[in-house]
PDB file of N, CA and C in Angstrom:
ATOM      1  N   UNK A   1      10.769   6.333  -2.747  1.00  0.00           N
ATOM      2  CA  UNK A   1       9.990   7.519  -2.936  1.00  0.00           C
ATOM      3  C   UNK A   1       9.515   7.995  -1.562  1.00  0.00           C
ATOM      4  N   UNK A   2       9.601   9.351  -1.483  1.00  0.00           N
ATOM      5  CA  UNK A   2       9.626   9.512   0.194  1.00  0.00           C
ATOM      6  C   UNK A   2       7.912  10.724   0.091  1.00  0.00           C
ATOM      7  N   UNK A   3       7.407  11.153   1.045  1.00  0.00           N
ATOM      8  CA  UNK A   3       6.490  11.969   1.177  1.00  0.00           C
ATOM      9  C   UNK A   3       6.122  11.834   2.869  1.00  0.00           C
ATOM     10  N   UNK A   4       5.149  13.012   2.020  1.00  0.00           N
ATOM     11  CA  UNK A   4       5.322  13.537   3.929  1.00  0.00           C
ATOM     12  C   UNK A   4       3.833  12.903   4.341  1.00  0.00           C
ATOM     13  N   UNK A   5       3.199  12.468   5.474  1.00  0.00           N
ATOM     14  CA  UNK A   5       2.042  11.877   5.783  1.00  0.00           C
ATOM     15  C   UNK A   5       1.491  13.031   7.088  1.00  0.00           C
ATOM     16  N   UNK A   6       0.149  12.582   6.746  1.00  0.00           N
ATOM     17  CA  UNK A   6      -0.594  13.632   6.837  1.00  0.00           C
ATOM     18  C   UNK A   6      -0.548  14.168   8.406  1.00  0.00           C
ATOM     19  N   UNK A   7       0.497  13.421   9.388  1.00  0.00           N
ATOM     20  CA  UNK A   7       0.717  13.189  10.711  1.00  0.00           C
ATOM     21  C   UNK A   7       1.800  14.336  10.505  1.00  0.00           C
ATOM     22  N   UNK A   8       2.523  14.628   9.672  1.00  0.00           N
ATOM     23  CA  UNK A   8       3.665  15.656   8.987  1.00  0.00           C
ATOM     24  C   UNK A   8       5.078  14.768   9.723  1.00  0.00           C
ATOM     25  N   UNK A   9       4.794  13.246   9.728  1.00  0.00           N
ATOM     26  CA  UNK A   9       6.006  12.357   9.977  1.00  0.00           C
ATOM     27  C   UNK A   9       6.712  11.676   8.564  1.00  0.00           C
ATOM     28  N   UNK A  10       8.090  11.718   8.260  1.00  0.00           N
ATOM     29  CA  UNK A  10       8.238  11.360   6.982  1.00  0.00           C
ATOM     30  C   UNK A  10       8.040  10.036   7.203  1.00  0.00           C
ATOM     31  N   UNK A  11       7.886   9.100   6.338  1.00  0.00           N
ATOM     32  CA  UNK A  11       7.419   8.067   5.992  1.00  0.00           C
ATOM     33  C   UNK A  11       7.599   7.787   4.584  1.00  0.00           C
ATOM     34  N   UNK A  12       7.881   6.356   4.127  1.00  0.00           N
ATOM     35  CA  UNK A  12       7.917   5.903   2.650  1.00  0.00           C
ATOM     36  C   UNK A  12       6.497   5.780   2.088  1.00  0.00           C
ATOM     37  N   UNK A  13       6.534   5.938   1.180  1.00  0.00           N
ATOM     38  CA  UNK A  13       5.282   5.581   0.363  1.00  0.00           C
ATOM     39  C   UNK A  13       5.768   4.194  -0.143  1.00  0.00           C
ATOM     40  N   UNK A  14       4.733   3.125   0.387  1.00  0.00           N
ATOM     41  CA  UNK A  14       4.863   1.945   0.037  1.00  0.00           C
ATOM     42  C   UNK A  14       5.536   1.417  -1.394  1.00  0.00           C
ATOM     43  N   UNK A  15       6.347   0.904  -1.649  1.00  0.00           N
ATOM     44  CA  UNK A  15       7.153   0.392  -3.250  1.00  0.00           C
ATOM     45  C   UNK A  15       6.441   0.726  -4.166  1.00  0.00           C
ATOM     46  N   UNK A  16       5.716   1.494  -4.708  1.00  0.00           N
ATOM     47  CA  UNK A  16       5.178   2.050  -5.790  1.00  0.00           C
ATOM     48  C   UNK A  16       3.674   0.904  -6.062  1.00  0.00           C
ATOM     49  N   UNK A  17       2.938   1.072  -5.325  1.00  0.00           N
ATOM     50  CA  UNK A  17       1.693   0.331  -4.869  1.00  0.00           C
ATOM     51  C   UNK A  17       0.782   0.424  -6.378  1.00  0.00           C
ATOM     52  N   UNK A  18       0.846   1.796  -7.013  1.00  0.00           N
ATOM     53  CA  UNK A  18       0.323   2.487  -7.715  1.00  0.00           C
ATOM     54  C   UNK A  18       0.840   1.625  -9.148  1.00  0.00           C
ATOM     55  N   UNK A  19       2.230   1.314  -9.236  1.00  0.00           N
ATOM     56  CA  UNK A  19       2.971   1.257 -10.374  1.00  0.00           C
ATOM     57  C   UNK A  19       2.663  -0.412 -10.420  1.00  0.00           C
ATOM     58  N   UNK A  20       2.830  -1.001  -9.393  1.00  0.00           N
ATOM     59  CA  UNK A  20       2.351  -2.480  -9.338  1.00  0.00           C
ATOM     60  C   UNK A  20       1.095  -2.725 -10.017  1.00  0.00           C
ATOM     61  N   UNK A  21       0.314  -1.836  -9.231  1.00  0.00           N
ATOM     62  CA  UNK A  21      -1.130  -2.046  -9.857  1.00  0.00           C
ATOM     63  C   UNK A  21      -1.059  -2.523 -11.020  1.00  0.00           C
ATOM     64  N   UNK A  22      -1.087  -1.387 -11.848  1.00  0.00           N
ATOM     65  CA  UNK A  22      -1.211  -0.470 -13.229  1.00  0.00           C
ATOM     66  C   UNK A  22      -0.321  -2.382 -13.892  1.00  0.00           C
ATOM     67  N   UNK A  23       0.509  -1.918 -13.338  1.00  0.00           N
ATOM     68  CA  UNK A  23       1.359  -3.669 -14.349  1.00  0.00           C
ATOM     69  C   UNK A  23       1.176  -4.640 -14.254  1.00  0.00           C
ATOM     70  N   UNK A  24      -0.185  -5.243 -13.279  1.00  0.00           N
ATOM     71  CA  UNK A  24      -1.082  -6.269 -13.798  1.00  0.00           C
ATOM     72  C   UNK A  24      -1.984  -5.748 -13.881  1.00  0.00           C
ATOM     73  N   UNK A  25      -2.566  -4.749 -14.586  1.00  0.00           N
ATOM     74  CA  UNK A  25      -3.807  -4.410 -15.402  1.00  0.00           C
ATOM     75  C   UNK A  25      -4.945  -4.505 -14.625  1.00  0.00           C
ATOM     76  N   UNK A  26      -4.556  -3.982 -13.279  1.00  0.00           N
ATOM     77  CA  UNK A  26      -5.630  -3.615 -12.437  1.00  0.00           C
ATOM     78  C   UNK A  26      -6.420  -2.098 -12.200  1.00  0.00           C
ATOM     79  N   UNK A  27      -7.587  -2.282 -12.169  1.00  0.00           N
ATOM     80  CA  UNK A  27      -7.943  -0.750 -11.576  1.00  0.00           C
ATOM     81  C   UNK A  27      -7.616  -0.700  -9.961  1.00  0.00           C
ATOM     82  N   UNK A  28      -7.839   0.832  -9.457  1.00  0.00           N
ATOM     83  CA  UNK A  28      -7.909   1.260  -8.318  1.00  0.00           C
ATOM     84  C   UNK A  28      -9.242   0.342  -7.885  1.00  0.00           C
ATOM     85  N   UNK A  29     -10.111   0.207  -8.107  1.00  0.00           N
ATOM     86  CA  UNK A  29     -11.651  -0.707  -7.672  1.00  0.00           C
ATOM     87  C   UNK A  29     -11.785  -2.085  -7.205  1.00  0.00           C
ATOM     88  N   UNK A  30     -10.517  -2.859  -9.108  1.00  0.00           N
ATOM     89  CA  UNK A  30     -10.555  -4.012  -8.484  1.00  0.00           C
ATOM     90  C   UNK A  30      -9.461  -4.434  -7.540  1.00  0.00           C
ATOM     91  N   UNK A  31      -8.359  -3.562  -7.535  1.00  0.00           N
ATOM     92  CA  UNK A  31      -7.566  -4.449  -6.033  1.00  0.00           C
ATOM     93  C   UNK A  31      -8.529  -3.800  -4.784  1.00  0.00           C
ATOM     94  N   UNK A  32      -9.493  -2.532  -4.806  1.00  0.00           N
ATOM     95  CA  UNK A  32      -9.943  -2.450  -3.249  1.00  0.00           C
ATOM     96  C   UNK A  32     -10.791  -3.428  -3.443  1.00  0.00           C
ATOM     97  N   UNK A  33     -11.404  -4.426  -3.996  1.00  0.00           N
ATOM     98  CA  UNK A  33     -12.125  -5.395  -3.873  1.00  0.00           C
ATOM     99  C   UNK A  33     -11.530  -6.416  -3.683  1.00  0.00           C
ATOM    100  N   UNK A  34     -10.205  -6.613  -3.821  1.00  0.00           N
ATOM    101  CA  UNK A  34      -9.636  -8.064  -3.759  1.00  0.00           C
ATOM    102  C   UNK A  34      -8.953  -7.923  -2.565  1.00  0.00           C
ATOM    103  N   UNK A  35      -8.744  -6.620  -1.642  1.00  0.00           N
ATOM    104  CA  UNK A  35      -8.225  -6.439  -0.333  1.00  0.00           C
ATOM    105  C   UNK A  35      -9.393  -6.148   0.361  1.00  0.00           C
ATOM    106  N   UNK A  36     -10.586  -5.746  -0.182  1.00  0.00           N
ATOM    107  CA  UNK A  36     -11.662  -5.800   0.937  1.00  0.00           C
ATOM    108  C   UNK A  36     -11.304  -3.749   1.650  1.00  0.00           C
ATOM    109  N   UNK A  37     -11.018  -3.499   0.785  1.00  0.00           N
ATOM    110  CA  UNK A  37     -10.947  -1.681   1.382  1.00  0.00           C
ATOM    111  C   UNK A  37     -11.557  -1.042   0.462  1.00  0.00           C
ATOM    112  N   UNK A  38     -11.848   0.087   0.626  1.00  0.00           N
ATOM    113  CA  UNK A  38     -12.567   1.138  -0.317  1.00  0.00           C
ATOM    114  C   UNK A  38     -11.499   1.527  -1.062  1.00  0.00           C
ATOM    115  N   UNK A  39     -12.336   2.414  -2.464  1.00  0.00           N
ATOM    116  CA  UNK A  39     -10.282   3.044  -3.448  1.00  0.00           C
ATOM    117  C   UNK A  39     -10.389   3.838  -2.705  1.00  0.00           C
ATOM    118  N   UNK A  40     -10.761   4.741  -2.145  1.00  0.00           N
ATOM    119  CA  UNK A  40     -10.224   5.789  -1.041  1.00  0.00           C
ATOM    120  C   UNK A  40      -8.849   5.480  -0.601  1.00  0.00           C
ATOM    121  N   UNK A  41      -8.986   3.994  -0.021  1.00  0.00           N
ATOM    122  CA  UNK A  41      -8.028   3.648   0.923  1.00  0.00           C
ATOM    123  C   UNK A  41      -6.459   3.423   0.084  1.00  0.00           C
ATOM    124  N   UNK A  42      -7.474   2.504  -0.944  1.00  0.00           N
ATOM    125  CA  UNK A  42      -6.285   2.362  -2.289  1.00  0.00           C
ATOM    126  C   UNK A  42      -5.367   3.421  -2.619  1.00  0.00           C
ATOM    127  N   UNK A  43      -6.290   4.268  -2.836  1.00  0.00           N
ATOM    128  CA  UNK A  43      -5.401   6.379  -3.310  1.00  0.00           C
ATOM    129  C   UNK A  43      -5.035   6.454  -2.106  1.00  0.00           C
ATOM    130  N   UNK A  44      -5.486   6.096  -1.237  1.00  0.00           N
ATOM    131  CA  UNK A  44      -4.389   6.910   0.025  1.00  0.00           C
ATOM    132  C   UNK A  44      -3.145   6.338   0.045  1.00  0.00           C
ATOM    133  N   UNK A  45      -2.942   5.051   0.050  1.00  0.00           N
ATOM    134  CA  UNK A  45      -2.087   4.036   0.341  1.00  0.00           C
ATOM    135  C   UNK A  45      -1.004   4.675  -1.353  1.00  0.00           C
ATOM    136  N   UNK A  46      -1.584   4.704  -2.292  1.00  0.00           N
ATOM    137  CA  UNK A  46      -0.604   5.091  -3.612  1.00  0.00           C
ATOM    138  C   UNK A  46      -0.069   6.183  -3.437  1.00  0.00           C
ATOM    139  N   UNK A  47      -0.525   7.297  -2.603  1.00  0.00           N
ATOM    140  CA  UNK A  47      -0.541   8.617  -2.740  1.00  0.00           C
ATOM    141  C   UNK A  47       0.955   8.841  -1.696  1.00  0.00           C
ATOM    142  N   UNK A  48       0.523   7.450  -0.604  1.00  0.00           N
ATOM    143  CA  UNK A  48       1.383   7.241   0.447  1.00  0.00           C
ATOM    144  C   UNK A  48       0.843   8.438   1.803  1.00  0.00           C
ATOM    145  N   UNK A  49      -0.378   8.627   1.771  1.00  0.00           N
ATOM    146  CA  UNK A  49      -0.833   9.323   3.025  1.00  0.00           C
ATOM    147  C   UNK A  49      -1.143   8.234   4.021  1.00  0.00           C
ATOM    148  N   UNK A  50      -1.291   6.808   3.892  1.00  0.00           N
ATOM    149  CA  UNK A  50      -1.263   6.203   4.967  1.00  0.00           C
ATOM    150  C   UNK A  50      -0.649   4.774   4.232  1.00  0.00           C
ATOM    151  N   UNK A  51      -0.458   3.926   5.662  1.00  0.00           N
ATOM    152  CA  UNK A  51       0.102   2.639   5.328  1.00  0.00           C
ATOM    153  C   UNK A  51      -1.187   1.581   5.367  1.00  0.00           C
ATOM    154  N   UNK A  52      -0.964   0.474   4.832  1.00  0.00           N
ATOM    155  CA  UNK A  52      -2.124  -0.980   4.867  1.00  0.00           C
ATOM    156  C   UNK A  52      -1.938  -0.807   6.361  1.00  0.00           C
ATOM    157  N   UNK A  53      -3.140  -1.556   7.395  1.00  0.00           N
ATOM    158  CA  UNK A  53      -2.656  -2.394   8.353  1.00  0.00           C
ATOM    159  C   UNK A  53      -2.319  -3.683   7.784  1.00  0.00           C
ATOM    160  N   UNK A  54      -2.113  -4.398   9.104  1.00  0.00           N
ATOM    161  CA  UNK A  54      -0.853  -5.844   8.975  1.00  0.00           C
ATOM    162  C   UNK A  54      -2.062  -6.383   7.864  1.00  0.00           C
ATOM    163  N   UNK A  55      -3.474  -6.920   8.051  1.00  0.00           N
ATOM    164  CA  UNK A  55      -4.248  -8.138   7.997  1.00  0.00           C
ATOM    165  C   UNK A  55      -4.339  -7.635   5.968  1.00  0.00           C
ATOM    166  N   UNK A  56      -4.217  -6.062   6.158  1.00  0.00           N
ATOM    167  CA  UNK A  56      -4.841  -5.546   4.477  1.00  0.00           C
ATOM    168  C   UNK A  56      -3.273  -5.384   3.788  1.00  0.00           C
ATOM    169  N   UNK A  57      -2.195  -5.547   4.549  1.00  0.00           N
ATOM    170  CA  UNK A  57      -0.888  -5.279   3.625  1.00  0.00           C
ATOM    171  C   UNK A  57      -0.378  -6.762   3.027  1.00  0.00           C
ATOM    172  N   UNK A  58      -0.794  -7.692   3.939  1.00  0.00           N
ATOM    173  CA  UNK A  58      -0.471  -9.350   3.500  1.00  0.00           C
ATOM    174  C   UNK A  58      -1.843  -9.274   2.378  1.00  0.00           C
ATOM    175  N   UNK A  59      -3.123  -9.223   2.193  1.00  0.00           N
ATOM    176  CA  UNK A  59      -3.836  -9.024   0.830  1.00  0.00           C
ATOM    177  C   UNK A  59      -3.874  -8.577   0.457  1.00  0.00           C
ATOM    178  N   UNK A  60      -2.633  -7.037   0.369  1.00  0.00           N
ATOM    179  CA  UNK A  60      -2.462  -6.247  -0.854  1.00  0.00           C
ATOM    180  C   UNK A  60      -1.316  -7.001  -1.426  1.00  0.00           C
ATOM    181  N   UNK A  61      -0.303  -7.261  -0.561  1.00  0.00           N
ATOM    182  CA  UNK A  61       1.135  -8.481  -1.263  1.00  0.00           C
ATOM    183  C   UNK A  61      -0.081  -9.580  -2.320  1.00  0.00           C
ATOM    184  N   UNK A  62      -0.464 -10.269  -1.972  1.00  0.00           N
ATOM    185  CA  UNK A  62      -0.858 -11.267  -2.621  1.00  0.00           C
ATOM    186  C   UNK A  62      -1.992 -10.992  -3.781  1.00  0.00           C
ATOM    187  N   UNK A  63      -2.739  -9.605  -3.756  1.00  0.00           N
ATOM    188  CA  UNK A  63      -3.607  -9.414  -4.897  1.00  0.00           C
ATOM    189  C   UNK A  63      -2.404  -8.729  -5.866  1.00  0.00           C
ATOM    190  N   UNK A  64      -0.958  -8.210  -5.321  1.00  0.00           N
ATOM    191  CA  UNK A  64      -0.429  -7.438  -6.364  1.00  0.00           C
ATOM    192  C   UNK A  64       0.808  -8.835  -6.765  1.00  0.00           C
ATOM    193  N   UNK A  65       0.264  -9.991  -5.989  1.00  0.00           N
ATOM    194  CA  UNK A  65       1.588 -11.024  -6.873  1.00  0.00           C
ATOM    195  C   UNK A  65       3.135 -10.532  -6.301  1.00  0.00           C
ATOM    196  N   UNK A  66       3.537 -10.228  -5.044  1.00  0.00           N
ATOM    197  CA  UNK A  66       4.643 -10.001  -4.405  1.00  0.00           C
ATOM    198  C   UNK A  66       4.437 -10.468  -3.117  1.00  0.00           C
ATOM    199  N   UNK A  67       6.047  -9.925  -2.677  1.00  0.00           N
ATOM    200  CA  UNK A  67       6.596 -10.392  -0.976  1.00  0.00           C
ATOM    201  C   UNK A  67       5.953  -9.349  -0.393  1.00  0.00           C
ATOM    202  N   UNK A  68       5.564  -9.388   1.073  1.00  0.00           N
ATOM    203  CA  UNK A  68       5.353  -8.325   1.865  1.00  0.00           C
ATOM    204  C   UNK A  68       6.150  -7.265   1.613  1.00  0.00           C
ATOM    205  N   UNK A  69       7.192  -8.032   2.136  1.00  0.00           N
ATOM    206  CA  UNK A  69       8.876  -7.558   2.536  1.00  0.00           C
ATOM    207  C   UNK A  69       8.746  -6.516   1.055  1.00  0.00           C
ATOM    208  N   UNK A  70       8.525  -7.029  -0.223  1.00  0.00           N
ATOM    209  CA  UNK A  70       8.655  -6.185  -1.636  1.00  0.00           C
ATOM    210  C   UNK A  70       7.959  -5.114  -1.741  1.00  0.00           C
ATOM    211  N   UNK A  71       7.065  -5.180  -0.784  1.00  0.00           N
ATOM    212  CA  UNK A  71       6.050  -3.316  -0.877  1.00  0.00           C
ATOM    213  C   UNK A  71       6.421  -2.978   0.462  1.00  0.00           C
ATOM    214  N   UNK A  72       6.931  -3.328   1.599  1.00  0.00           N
ATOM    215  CA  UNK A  72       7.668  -2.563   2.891  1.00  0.00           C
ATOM    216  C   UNK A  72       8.918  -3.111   3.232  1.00  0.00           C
ATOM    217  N   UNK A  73       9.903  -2.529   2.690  1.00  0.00           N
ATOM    218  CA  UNK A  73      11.224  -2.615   3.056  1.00  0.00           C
ATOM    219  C   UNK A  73      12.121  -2.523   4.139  1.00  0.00           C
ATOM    220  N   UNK A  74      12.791  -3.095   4.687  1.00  0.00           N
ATOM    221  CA  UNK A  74      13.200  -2.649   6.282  1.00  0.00           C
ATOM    222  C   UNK A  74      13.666  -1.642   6.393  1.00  0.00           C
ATOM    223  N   UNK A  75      13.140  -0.729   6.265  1.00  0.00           N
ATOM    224  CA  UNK A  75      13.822   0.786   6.649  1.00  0.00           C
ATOM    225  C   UNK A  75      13.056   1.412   7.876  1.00  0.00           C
ATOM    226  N   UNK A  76      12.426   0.908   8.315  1.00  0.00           N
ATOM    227  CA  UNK A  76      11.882   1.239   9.590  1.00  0.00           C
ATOM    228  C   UNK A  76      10.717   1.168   9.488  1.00  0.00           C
ATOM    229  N   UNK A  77       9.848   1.597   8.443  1.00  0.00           N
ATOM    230  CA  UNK A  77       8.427   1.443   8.096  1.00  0.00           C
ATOM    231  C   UNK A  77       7.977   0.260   8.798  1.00  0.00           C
ATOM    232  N   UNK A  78       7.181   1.026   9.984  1.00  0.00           N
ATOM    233  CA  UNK A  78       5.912  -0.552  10.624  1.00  0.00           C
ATOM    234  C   UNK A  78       4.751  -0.282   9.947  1.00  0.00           C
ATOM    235  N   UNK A  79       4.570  -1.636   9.789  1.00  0.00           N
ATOM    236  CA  UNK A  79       2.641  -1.801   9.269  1.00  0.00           C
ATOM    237  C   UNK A  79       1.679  -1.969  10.430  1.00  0.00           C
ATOM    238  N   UNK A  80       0.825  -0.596  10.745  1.00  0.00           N
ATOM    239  CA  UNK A  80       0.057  -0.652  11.667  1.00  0.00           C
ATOM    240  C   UNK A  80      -0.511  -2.406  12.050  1.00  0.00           C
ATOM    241  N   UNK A  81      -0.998  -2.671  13.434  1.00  0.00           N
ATOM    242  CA  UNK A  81      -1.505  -3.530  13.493  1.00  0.00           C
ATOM    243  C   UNK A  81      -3.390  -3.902  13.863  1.00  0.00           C
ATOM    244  N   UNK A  82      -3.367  -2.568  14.210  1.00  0.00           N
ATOM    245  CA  UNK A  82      -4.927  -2.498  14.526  1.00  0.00           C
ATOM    246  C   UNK A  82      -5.404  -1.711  13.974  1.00  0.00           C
TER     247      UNK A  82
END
């Protein structure tokens, strides 16, 4: 799923962050609580206007029960680091 980010650089919208959720019966609230981000950040990240950094994309993999690699695919997509 592709979209444009708010930099107007194309970019993927992370593996369907949104669709993961939803299929372990999470809200937008409780994964920003189990990654430690606001849902702001959550909707941004679903919406695909921005990416996790590195430290919040390894505890979004593990609150959504997947590989890193399974929500950023090697297609060029870097996960900010700072």
């Amino acid at each position: 799923m592709w979209s444009v980010c708010r930099t107007d650089i194309l970019c993927t919208n992370p593996m369907g962050i949104g669709d993961l959720r939803r299929t372990r019966g999470l809200t937008q609230e409780e994964l920003a609580r189990r990654v430690r981000v606001s849902i702001r950040t959550v909707a941004a990240w679903e919406r695909g206007e921005s990416l996790p950094r590195q430290r919040h994309a390894r505890a979004l993999a593990r609150a959504l029960g997947v590989a890193i690699d399974d929500l950023f695919p090697a297609n060029g997509t870097a996960i900010p680091t700072s």
